[in-house]
N, C-alpha and C. Protein backbone atom coordinates (compact mmCIF):
# COMPACT_ATOMS: atom_id res chain seq x y z
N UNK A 1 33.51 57.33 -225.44
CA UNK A 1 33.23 56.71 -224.17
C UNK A 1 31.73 56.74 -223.89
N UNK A 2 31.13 57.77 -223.92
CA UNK A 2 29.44 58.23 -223.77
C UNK A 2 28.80 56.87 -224.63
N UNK A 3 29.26 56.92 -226.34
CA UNK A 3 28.72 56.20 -227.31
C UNK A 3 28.74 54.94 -226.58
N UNK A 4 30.17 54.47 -225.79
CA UNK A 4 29.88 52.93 -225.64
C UNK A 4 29.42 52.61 -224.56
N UNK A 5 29.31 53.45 -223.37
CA UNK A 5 28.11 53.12 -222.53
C UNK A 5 26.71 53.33 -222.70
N UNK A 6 26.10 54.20 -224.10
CA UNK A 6 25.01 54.12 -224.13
C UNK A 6 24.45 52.85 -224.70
N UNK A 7 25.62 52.02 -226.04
CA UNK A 7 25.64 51.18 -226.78
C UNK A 7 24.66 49.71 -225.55
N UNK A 8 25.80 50.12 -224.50
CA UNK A 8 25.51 48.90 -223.41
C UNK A 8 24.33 49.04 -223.05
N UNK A 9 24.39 50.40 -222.67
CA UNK A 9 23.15 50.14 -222.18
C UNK A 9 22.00 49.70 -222.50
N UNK A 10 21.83 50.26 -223.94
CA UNK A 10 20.84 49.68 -224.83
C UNK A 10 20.82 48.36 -224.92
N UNK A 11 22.17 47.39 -225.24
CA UNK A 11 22.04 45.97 -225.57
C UNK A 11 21.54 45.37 -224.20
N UNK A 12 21.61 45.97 -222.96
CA UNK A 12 21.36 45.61 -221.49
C UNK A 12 20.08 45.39 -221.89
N UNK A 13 19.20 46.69 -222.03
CA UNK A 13 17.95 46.76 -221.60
C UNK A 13 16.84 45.90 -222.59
N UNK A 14 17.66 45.52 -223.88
CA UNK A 14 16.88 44.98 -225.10
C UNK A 14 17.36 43.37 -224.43
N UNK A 15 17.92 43.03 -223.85
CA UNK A 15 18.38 41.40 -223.51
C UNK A 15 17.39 41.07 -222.18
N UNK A 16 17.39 42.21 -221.06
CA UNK A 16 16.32 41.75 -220.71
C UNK A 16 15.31 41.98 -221.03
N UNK A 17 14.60 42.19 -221.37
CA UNK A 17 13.11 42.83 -222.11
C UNK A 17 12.94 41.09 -223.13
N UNK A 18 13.82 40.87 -223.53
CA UNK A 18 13.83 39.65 -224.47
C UNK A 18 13.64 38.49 -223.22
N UNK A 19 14.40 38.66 -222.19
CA UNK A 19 14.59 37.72 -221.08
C UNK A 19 12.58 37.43 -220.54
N UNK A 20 12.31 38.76 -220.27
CA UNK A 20 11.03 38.85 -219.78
C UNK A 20 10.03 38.61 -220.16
N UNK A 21 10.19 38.75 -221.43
CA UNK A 21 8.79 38.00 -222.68
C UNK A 21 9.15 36.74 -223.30
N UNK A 22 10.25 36.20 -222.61
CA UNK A 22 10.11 34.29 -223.33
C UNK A 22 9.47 33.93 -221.55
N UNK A 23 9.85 34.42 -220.42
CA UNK A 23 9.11 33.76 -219.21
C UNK A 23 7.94 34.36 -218.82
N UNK A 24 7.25 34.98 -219.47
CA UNK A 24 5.77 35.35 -219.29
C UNK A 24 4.84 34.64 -220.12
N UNK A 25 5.79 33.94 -221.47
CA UNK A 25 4.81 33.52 -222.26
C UNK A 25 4.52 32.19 -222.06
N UNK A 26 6.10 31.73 -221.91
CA UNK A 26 5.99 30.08 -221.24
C UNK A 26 4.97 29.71 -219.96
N UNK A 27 4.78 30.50 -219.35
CA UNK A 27 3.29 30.22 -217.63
C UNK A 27 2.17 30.42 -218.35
N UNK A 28 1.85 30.90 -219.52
CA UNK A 28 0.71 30.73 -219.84
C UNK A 28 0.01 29.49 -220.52
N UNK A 29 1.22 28.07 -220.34
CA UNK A 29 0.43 26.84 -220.99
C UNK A 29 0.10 26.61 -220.30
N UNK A 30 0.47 26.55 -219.08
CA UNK A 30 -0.11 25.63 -218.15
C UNK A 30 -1.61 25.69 -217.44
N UNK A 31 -2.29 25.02 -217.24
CA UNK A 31 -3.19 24.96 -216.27
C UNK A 31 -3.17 26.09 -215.46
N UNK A 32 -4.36 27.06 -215.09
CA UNK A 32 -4.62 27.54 -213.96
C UNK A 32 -5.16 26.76 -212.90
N UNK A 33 -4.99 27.03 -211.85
CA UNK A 33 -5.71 27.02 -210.60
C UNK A 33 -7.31 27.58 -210.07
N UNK A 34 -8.27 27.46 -209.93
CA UNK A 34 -9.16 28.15 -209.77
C UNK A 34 -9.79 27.40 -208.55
N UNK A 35 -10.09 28.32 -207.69
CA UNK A 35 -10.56 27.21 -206.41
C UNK A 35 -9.95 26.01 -205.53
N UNK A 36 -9.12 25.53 -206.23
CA UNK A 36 -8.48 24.40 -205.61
C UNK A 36 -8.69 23.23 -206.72
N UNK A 37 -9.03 23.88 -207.96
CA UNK A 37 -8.91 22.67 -209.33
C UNK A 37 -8.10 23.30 -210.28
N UNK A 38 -7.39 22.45 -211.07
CA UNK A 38 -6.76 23.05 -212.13
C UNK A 38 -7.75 22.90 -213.54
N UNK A 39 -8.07 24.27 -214.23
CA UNK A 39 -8.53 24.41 -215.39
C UNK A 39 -7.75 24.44 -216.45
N UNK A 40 -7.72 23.35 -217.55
CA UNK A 40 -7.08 23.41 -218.42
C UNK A 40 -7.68 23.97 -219.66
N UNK A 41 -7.86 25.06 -219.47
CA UNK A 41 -7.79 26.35 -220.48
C UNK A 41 -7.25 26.47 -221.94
N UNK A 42 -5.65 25.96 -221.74
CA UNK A 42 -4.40 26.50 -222.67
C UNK A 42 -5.03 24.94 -223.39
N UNK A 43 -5.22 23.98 -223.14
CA UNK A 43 -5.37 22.31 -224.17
C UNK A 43 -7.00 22.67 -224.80
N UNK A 44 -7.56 23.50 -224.48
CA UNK A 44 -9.13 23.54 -224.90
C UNK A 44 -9.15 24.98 -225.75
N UNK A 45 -7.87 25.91 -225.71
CA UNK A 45 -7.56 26.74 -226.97
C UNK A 45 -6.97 25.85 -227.80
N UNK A 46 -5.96 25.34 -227.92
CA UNK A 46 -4.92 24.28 -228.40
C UNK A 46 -6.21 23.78 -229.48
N UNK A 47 -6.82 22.84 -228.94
CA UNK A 47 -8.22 21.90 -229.84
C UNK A 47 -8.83 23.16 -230.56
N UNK A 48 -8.97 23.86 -230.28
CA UNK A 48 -9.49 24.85 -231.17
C UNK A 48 -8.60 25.54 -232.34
N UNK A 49 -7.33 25.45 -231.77
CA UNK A 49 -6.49 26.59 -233.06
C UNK A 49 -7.17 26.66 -234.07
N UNK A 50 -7.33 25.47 -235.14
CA UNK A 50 -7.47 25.63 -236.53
C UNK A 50 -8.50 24.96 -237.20
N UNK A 51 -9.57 25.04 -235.67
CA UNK A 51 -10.82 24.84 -236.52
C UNK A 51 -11.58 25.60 -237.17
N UNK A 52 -12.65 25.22 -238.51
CA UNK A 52 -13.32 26.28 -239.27
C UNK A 52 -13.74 27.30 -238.02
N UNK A 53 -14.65 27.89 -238.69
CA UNK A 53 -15.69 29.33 -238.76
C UNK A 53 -16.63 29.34 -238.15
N UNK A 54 -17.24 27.93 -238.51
CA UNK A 54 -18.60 27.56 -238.19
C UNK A 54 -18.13 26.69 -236.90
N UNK A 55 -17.09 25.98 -236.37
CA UNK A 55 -17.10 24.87 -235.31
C UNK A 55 -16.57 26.55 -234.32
N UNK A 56 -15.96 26.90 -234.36
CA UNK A 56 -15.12 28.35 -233.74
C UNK A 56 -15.87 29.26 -233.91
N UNK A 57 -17.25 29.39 -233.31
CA UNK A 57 -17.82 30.60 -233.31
C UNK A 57 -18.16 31.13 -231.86
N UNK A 58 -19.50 31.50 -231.62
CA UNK A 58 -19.67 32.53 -230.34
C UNK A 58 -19.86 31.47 -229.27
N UNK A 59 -20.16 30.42 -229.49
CA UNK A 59 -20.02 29.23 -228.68
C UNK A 59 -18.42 29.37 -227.94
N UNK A 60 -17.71 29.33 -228.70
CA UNK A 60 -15.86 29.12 -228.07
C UNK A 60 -15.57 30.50 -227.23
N UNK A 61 -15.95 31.72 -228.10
CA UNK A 61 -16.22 33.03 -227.58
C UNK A 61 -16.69 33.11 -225.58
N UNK A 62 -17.83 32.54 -226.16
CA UNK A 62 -18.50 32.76 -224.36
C UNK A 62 -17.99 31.86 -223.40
N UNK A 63 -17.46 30.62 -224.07
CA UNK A 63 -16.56 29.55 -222.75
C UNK A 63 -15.08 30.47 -222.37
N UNK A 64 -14.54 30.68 -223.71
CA UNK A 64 -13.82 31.98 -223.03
C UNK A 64 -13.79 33.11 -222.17
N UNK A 65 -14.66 33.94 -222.28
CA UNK A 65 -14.76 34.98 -221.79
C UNK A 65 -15.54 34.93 -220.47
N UNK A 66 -16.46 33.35 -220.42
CA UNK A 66 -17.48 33.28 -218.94
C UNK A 66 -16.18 32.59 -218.21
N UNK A 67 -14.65 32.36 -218.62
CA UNK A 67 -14.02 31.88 -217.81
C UNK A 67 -12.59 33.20 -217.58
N UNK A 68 -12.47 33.75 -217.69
CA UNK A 68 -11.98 35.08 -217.87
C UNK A 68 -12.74 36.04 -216.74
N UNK A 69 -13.86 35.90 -216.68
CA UNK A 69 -14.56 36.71 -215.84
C UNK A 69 -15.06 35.88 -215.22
N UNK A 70 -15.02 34.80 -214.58
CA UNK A 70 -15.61 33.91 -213.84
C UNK A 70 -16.78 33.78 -213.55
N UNK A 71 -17.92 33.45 -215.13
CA UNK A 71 -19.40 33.77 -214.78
C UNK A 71 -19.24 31.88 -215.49
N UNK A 72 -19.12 31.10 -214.12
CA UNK A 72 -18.97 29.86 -214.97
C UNK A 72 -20.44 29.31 -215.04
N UNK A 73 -21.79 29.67 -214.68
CA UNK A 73 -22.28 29.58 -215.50
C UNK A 73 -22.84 29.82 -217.18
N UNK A 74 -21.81 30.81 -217.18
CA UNK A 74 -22.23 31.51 -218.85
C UNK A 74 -21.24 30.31 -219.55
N UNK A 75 -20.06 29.96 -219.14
CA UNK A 75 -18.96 28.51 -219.70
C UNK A 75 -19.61 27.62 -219.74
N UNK A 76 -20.07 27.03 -218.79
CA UNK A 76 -20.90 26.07 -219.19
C UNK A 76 -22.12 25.94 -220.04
N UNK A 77 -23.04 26.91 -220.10
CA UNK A 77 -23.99 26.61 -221.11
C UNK A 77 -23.05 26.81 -222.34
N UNK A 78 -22.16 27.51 -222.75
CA UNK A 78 -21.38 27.61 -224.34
C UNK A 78 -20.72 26.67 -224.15
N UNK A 79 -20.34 25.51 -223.11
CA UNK A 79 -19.57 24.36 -223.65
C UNK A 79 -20.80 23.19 -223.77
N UNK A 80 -21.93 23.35 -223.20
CA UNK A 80 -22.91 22.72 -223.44
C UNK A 80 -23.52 22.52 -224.85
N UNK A 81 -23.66 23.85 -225.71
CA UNK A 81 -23.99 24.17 -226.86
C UNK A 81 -22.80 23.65 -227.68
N UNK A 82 -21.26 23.82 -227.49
CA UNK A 82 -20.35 23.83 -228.04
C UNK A 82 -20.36 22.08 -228.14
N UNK A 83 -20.89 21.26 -227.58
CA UNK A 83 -20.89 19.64 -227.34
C UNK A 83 -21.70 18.93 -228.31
N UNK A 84 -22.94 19.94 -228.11
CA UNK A 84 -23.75 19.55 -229.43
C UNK A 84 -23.66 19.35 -230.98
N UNK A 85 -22.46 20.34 -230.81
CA UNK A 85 -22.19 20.69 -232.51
C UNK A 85 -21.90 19.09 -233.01
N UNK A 86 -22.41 18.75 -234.37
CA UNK A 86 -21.93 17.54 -234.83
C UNK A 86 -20.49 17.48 -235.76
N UNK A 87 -19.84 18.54 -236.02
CA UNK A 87 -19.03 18.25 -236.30
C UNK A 87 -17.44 18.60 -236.08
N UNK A 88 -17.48 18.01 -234.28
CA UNK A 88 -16.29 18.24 -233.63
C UNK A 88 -15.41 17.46 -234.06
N UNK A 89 -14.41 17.35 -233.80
CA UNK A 89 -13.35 16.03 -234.27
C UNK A 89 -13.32 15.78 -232.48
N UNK A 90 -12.37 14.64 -232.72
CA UNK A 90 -12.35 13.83 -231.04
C UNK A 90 -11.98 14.61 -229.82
N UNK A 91 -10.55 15.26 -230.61
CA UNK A 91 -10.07 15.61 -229.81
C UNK A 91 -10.62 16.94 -229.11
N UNK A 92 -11.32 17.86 -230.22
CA UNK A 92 -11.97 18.72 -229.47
C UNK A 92 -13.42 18.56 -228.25
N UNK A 93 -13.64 17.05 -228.81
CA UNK A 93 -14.82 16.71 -228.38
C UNK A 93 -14.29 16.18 -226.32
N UNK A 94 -13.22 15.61 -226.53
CA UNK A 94 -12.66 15.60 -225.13
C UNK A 94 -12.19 16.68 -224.47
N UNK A 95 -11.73 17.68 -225.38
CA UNK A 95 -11.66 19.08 -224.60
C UNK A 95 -12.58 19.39 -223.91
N UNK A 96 -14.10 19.54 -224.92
CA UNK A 96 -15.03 20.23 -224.13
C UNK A 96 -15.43 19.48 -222.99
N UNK A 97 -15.51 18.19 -222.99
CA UNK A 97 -15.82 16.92 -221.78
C UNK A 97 -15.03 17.26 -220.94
N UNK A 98 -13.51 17.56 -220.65
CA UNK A 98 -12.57 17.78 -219.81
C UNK A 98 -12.78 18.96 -218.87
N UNK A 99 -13.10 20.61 -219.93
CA UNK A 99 -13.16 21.54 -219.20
C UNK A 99 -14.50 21.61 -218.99
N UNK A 100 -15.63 20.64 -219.33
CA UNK A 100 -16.88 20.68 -218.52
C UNK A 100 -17.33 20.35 -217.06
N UNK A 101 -15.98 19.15 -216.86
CA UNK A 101 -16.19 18.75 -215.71
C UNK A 101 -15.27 19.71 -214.74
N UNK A 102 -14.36 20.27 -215.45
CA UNK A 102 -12.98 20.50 -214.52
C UNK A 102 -14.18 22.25 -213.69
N UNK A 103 -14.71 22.74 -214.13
CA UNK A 103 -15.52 23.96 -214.60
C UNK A 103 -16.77 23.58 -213.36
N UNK A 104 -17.20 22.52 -213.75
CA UNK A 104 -18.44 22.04 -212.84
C UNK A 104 -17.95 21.82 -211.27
N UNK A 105 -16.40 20.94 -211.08
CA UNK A 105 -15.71 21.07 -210.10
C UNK A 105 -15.66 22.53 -209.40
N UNK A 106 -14.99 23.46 -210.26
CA UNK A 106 -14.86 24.61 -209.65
C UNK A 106 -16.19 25.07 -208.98
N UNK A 107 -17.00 25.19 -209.78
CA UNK A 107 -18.51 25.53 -209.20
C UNK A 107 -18.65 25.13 -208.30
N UNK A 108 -18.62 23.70 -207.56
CA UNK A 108 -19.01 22.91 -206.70
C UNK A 108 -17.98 23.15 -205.28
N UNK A 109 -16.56 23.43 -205.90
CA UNK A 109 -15.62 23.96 -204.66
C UNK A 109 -15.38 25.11 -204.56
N UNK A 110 -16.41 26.37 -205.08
CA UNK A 110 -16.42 27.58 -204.91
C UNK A 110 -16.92 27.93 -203.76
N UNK A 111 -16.08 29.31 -203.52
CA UNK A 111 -16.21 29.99 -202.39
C UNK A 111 -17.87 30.28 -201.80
N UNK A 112 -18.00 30.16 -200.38
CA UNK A 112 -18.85 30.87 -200.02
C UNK A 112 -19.82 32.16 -200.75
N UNK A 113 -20.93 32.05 -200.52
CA UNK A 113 -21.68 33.32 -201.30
C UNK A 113 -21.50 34.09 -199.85
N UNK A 114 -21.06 35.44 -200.42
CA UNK A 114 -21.31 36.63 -198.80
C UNK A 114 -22.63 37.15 -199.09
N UNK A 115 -22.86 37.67 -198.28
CA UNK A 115 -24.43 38.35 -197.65
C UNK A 115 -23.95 39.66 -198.17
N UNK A 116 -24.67 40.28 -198.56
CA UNK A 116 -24.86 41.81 -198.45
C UNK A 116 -26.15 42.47 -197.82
């Protein structure tokens, strides 16, 4: 009796745990929100998956991470640099055009600076 309620319990707790990591992973395609614009983030990793070494370097790095920490000026100069490269393919090349503007929006409908 012990054995088959622990059995359950276990298959309980492993079904949701399975339940909880297919709907945490699915909200992460979508678009965030930032300010009152949606940043499409998840389509400007996407263009990147499986590019070389040299197109995927510290350029992709800092549009990441200046948007992660919301230093969107540090995103924009690495999608600035990242625009230059000559050998984007299209589609990455509209990524960076997309989250340049979407990025520049945010800037522009960002919050108040407070005083200290």
């Amino acid at each position: 009796m012990k054995i088959t309620k622990l059995f359950y319990g276990l298959l309980t707790a492993s079904l949701l745990g399975l339940v909880a990591c297919s709907k945490s992973s699915s909200g992460s395609l979508a678009p965030s929100e930032i300010n009152g614009v949606k940043v499409d983030k998840p389509s400007f990793v996407a263009a990147f998956e499986n590019a070389p070494p040299e197109v995927k370097g510290s350029d992709y790095s800092e549009v990441l991470e200046g948007i992660r920490y919301r230093q969107w000026d540090r995103a924009l100069v690495a999608l600035d640099k990242l625009a230059q490269q000559p050998n984007l393919s299209e589609a990455q090349k509209k990524s960076v055009g997309q989250l340049t503007e979407q990025l520049k929006q945010v800037v522009i409908k960002g919050p108040p600076a407070t005083s200290q």
